[in-house]
C-alpha atoms as a PDB file:
ATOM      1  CA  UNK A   1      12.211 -20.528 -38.628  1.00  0.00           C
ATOM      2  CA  UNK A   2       9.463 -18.337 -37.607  1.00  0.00           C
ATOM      3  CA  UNK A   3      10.390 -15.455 -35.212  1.00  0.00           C
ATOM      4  CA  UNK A   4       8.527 -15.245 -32.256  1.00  0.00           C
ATOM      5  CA  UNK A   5       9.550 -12.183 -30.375  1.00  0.00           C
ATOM      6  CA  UNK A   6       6.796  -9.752 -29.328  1.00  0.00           C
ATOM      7  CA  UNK A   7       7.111  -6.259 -30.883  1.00  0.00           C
ATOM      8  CA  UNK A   8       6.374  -2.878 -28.879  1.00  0.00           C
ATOM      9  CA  UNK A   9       3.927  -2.567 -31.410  1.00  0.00           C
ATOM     10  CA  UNK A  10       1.901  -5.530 -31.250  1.00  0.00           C
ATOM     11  CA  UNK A  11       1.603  -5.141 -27.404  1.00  0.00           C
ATOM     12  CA  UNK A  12      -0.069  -1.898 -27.845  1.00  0.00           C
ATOM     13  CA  UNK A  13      -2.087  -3.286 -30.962  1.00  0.00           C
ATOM     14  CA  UNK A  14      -3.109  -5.998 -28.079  1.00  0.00           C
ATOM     15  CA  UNK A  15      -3.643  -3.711 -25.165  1.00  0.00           C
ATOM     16  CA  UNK A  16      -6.373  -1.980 -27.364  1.00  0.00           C
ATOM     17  CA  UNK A  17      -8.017  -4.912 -28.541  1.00  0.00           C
ATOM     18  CA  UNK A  18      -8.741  -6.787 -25.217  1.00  0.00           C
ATOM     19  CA  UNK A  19     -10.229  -3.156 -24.016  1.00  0.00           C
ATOM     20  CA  UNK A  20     -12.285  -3.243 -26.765  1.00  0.00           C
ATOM     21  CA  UNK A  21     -13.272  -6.971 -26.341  1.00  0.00           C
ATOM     22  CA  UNK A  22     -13.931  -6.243 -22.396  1.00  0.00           C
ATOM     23  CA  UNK A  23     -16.650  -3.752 -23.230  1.00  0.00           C
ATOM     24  CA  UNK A  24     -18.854  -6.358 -25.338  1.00  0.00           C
ATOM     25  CA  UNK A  25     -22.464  -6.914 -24.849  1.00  0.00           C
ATOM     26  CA  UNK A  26     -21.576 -10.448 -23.363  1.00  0.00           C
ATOM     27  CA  UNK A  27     -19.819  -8.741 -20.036  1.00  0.00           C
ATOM     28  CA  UNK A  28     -22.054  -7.763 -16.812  1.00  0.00           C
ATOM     29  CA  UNK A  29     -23.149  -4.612 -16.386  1.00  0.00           C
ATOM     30  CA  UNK A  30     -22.142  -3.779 -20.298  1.00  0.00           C
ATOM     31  CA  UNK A  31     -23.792  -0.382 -21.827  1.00  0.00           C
ATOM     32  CA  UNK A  32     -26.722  -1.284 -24.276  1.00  0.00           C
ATOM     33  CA  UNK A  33     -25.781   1.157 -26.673  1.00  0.00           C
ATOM     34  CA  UNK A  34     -22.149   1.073 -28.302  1.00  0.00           C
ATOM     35  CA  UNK A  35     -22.288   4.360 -29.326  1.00  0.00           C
ATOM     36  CA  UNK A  36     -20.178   6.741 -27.237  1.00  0.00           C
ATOM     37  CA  UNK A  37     -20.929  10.645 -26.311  1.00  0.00           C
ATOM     38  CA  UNK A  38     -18.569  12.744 -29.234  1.00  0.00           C
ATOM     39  CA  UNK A  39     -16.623  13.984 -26.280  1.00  0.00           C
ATOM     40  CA  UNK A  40     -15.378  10.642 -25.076  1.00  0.00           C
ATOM     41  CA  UNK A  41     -11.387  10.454 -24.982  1.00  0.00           C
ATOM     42  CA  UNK A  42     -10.104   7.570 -26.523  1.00  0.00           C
ATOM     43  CA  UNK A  43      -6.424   6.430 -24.804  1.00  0.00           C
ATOM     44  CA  UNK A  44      -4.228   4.131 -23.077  1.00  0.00           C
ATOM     45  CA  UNK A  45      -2.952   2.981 -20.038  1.00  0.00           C
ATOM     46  CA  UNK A  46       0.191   1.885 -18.136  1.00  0.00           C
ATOM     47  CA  UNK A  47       1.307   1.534 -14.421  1.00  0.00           C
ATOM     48  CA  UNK A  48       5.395   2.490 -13.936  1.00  0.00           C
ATOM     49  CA  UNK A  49       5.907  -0.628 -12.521  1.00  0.00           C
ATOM     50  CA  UNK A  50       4.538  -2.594 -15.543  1.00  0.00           C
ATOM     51  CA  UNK A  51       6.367  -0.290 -18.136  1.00  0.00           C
ATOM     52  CA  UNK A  52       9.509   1.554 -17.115  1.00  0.00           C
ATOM     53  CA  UNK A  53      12.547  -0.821 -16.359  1.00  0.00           C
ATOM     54  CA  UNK A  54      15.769   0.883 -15.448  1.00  0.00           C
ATOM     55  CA  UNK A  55      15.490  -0.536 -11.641  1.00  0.00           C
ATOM     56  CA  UNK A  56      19.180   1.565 -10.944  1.00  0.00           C
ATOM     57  CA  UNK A  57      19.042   4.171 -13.161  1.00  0.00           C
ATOM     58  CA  UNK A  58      18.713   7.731 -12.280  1.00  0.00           C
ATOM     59  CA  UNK A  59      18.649   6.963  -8.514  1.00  0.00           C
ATOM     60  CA  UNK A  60      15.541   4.928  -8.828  1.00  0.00           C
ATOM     61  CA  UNK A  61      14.912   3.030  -5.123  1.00  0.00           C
ATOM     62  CA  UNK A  62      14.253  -0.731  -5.017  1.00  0.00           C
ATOM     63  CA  UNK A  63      10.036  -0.674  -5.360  1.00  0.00           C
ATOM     64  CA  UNK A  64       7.722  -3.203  -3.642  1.00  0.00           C
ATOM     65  CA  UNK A  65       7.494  -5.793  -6.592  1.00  0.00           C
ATOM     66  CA  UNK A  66      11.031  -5.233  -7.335  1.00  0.00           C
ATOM     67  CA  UNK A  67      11.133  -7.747  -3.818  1.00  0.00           C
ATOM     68  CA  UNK A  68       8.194  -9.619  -4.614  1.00  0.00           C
ATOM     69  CA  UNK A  69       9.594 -10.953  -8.039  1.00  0.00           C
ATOM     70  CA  UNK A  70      12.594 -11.782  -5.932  1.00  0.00           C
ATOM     71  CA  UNK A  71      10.947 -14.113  -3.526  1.00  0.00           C
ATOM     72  CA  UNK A  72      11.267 -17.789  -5.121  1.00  0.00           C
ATOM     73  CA  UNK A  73       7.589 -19.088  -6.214  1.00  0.00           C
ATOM     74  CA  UNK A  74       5.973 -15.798  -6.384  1.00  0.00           C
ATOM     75  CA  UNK A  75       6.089 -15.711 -10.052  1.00  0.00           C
ATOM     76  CA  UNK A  76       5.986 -19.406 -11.465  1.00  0.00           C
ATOM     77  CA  UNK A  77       9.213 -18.100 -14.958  1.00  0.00           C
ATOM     78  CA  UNK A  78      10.707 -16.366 -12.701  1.00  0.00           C
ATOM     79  CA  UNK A  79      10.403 -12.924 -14.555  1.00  0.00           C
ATOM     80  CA  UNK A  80      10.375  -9.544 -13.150  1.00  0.00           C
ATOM     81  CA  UNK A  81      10.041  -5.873 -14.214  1.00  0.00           C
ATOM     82  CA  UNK A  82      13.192  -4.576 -14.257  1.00  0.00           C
ATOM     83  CA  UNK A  83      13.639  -4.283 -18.061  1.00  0.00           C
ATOM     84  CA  UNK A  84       9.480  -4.251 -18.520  1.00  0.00           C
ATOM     85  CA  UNK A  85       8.686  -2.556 -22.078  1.00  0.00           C
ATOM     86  CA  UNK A  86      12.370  -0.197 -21.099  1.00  0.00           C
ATOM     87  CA  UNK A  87       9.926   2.755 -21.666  1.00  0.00           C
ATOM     88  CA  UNK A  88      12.420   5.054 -19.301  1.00  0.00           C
ATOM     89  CA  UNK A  89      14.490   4.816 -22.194  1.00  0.00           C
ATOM     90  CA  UNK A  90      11.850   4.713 -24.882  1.00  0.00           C
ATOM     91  CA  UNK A  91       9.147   6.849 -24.077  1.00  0.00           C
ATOM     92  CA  UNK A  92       8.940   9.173 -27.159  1.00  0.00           C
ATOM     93  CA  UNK A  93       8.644   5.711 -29.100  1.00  0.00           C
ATOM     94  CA  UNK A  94       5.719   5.066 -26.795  1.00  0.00           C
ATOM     95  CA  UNK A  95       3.918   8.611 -27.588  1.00  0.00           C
ATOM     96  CA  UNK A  96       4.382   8.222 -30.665  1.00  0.00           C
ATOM     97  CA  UNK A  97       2.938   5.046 -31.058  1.00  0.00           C
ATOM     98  CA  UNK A  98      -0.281   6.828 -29.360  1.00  0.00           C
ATOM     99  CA  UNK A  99      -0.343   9.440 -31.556  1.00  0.00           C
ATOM    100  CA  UNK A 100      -0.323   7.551 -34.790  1.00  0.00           C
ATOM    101  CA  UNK A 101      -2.951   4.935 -33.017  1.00  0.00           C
ATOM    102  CA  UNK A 102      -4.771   8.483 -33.310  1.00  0.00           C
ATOM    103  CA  UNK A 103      -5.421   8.070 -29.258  1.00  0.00           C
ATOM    104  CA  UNK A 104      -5.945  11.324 -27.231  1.00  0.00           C
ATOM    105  CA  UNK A 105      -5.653  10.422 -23.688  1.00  0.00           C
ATOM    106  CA  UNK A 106      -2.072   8.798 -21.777  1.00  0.00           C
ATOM    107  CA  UNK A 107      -2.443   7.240 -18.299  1.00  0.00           C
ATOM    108  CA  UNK A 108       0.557   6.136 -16.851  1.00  0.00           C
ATOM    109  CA  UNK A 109       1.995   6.259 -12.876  1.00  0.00           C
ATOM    110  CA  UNK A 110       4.802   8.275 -11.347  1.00  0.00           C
ATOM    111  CA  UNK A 111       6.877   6.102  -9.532  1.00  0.00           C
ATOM    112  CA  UNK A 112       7.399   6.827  -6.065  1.00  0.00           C
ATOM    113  CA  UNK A 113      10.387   4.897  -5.748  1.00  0.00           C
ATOM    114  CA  UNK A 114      11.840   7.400  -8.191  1.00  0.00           C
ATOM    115  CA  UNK A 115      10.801  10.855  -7.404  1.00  0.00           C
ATOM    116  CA  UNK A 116      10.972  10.239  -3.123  1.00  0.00           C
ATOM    117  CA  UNK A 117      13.620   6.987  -3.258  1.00  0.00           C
ATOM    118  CA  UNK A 118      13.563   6.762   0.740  1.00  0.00           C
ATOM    119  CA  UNK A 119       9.434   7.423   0.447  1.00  0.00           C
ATOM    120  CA  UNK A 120      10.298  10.535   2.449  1.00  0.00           C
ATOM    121  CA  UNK A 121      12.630  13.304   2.324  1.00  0.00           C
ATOM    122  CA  UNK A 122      14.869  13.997  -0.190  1.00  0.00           C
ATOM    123  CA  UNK A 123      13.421  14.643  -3.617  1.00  0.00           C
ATOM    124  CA  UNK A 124      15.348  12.847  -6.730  1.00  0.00           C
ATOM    125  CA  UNK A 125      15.338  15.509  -9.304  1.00  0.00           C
ATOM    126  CA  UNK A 126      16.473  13.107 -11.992  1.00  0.00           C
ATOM    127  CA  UNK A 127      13.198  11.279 -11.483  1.00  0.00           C
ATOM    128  CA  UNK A 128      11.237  14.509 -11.791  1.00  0.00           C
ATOM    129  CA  UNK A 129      12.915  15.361 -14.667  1.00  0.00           C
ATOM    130  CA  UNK A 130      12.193  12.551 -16.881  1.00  0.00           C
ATOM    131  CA  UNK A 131       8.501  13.301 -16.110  1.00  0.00           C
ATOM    132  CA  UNK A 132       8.988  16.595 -16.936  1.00  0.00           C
ATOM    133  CA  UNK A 133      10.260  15.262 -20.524  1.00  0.00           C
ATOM    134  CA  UNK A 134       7.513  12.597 -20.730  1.00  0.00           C
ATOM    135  CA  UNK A 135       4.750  15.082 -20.588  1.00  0.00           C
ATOM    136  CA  UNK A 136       6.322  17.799 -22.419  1.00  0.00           C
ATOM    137  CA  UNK A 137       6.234  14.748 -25.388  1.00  0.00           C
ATOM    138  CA  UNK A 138       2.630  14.489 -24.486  1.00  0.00           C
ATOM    139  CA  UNK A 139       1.786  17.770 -24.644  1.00  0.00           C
ATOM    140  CA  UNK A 140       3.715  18.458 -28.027  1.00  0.00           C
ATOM    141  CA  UNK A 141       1.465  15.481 -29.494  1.00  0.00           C
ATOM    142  CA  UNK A 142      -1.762  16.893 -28.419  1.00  0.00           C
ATOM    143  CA  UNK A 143      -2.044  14.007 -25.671  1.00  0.00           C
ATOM    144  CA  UNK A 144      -3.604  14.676 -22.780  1.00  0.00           C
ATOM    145  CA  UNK A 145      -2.191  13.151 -19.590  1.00  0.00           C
ATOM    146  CA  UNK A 146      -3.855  11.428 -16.679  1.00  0.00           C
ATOM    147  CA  UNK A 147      -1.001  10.622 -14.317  1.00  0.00           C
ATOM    148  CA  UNK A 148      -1.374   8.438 -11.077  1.00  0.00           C
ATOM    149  CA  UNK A 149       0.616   9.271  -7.991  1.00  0.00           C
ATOM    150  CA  UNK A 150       0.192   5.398  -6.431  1.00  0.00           C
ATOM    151  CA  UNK A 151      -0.457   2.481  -8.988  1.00  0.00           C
ATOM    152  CA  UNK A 152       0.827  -0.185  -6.199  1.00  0.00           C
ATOM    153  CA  UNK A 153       4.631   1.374  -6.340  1.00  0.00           C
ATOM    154  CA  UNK A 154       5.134   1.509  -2.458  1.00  0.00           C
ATOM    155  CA  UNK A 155       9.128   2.404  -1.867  1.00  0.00           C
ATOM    156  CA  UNK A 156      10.387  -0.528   0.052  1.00  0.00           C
ATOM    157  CA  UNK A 157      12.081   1.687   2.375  1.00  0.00           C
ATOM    158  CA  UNK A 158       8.084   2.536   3.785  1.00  0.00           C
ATOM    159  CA  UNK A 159       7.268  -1.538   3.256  1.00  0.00           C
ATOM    160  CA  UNK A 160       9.877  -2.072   5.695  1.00  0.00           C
ATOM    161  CA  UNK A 161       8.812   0.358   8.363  1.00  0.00           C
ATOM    162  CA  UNK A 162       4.903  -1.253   8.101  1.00  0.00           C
ATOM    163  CA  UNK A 163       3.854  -0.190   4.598  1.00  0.00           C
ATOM    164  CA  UNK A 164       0.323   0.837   4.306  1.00  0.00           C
ATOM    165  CA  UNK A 165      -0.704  -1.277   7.809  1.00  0.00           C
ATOM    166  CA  UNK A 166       1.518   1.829   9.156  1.00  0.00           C
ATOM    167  CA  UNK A 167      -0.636   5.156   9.706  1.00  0.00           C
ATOM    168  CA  UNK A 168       2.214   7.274   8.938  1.00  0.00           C
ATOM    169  CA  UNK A 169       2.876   5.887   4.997  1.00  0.00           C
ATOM    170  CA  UNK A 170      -0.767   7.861   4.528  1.00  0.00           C
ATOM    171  CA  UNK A 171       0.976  11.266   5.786  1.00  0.00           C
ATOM    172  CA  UNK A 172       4.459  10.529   3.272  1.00  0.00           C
ATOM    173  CA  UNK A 173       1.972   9.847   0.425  1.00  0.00           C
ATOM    174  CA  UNK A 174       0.742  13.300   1.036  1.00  0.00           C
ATOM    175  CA  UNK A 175       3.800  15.158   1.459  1.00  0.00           C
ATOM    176  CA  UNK A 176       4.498  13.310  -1.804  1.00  0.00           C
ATOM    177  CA  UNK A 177       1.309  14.406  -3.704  1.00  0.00           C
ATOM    178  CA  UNK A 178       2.494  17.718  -2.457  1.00  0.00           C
ATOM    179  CA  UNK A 179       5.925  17.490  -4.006  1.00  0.00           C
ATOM    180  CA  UNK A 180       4.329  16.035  -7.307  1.00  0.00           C
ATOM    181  CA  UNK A 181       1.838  18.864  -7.784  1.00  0.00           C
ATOM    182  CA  UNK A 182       4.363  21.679  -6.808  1.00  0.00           C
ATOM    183  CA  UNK A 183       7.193  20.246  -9.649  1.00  0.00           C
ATOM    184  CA  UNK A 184       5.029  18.911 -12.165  1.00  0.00           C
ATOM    185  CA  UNK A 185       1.234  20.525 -11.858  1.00  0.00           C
ATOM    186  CA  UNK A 186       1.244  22.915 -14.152  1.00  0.00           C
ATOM    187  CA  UNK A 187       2.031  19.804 -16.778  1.00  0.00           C
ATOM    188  CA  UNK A 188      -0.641  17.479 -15.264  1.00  0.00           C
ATOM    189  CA  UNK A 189      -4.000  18.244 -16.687  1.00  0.00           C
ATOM    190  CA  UNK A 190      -5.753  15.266 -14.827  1.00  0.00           C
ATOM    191  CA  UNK A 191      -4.223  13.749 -11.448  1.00  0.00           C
ATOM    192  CA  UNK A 192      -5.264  10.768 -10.022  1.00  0.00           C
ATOM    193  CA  UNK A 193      -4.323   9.743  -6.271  1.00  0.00           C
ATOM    194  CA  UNK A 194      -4.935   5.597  -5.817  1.00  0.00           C
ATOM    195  CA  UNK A 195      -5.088   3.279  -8.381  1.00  0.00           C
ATOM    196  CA  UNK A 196      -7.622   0.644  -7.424  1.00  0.00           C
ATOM    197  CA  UNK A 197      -7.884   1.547  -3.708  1.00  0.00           C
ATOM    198  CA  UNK A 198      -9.729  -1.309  -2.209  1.00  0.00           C
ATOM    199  CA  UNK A 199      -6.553  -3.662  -3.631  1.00  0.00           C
ATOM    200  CA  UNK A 200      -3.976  -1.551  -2.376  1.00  0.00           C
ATOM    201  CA  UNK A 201      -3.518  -3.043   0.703  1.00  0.00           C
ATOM    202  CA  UNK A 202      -4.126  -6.875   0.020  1.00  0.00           C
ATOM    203  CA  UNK A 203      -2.453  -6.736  -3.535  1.00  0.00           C
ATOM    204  CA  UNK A 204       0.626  -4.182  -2.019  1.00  0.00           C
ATOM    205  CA  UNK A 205       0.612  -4.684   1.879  1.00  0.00           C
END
């Protein structure tokens, strides 16, 4: 019998060939010329959500989409992230998989859930920790990172006091960015704040 399962391998092997197919000269607004400038920086990306499992691990709070998936009809199989691609476990599997795809650039999210669990507060040193390890892997395969703070990772202790319709979830984000930069800034070459703002609040709220 044939086996079926999906490697770690072949997902990445996947990721970078629909990137590559969604830049042909078929799509809108495609470049005319395929070659790019020497200094472009070839990479990946993930979203913590997407990638990291380990939903109770480490003092991890429940996430936003950890109570989506649990709403019956929301997702037609029923699946959910909590074991995802279990890179919290796995994550010098997953740079080295970008080093030896010969990639140079690493985008991935912070979870907010895990570094802030109540979205305010108390920081979760465990949580910064592991990013602390994930980019020292980076850095010791010559990969740079571009790390997210928000990739749609809302704590659900802020969902439940209004989420983003709530003025004050803007000032926690900050006090968050603050607490991100202070630990883990000198690591973090590239920091990005939103991930796809104009979504954020129909794809999150």
């Amino acid at each position: 019998m044939a086996d079926h399962r999906i490697t770690r391998r072949a997902l990445a092997a996947g990721a970078a060939v629909a990137v590559t197919t969604s830049c042909g000269p078929d799509m809108p607004n495609a470049p005319q010329s395929r070659q790019f400038p020497k200094d472009f920086k070839w990479g990946v990306a993930t979203a913590a959500p997407q990638i990291e499992g380990s939903p109770d691990v480490d003092g991890r709070a429940p996430r936003i989409w950890d109570e989506f998936a649990k709403k019956p009809g929301n997702i037609v199989d029923r699946s959910d992230a909590s074991y995802g691609t279990d890179s919290y476990r796995r994550y010098k599997d997953d740079v080295a998989l970008i080093a030896e795809a010969n990639l140079k650039a690493y985008q991935f999210s912070i979870a907010w859930p895990l570094v802030m669990p109540k979205g305010a507060g108390a920081v979760n040193e465990k949580g910064i920790d592991y990013y602390k390890r994930l980019l020292d892997a980076l850095h010791e395969a010559h990969i740079e990172p571009f790390a997210t703070l928000f990739h749609w990772d809302l704590p659900q202790a802020l969902q439940g006091k209004g989420g983003w319709g709530n003025r004050k979830t803007a000032y926690r984000l900050a006090d968050y960015a603050a607490i991100v930069a202070g630990k883990l800034g000198a690591r973090i070459s590239h920091l990005i704040i939103l991930n796809g703002p104009p979504s954020t609040q129909s794809k999150a709220g």
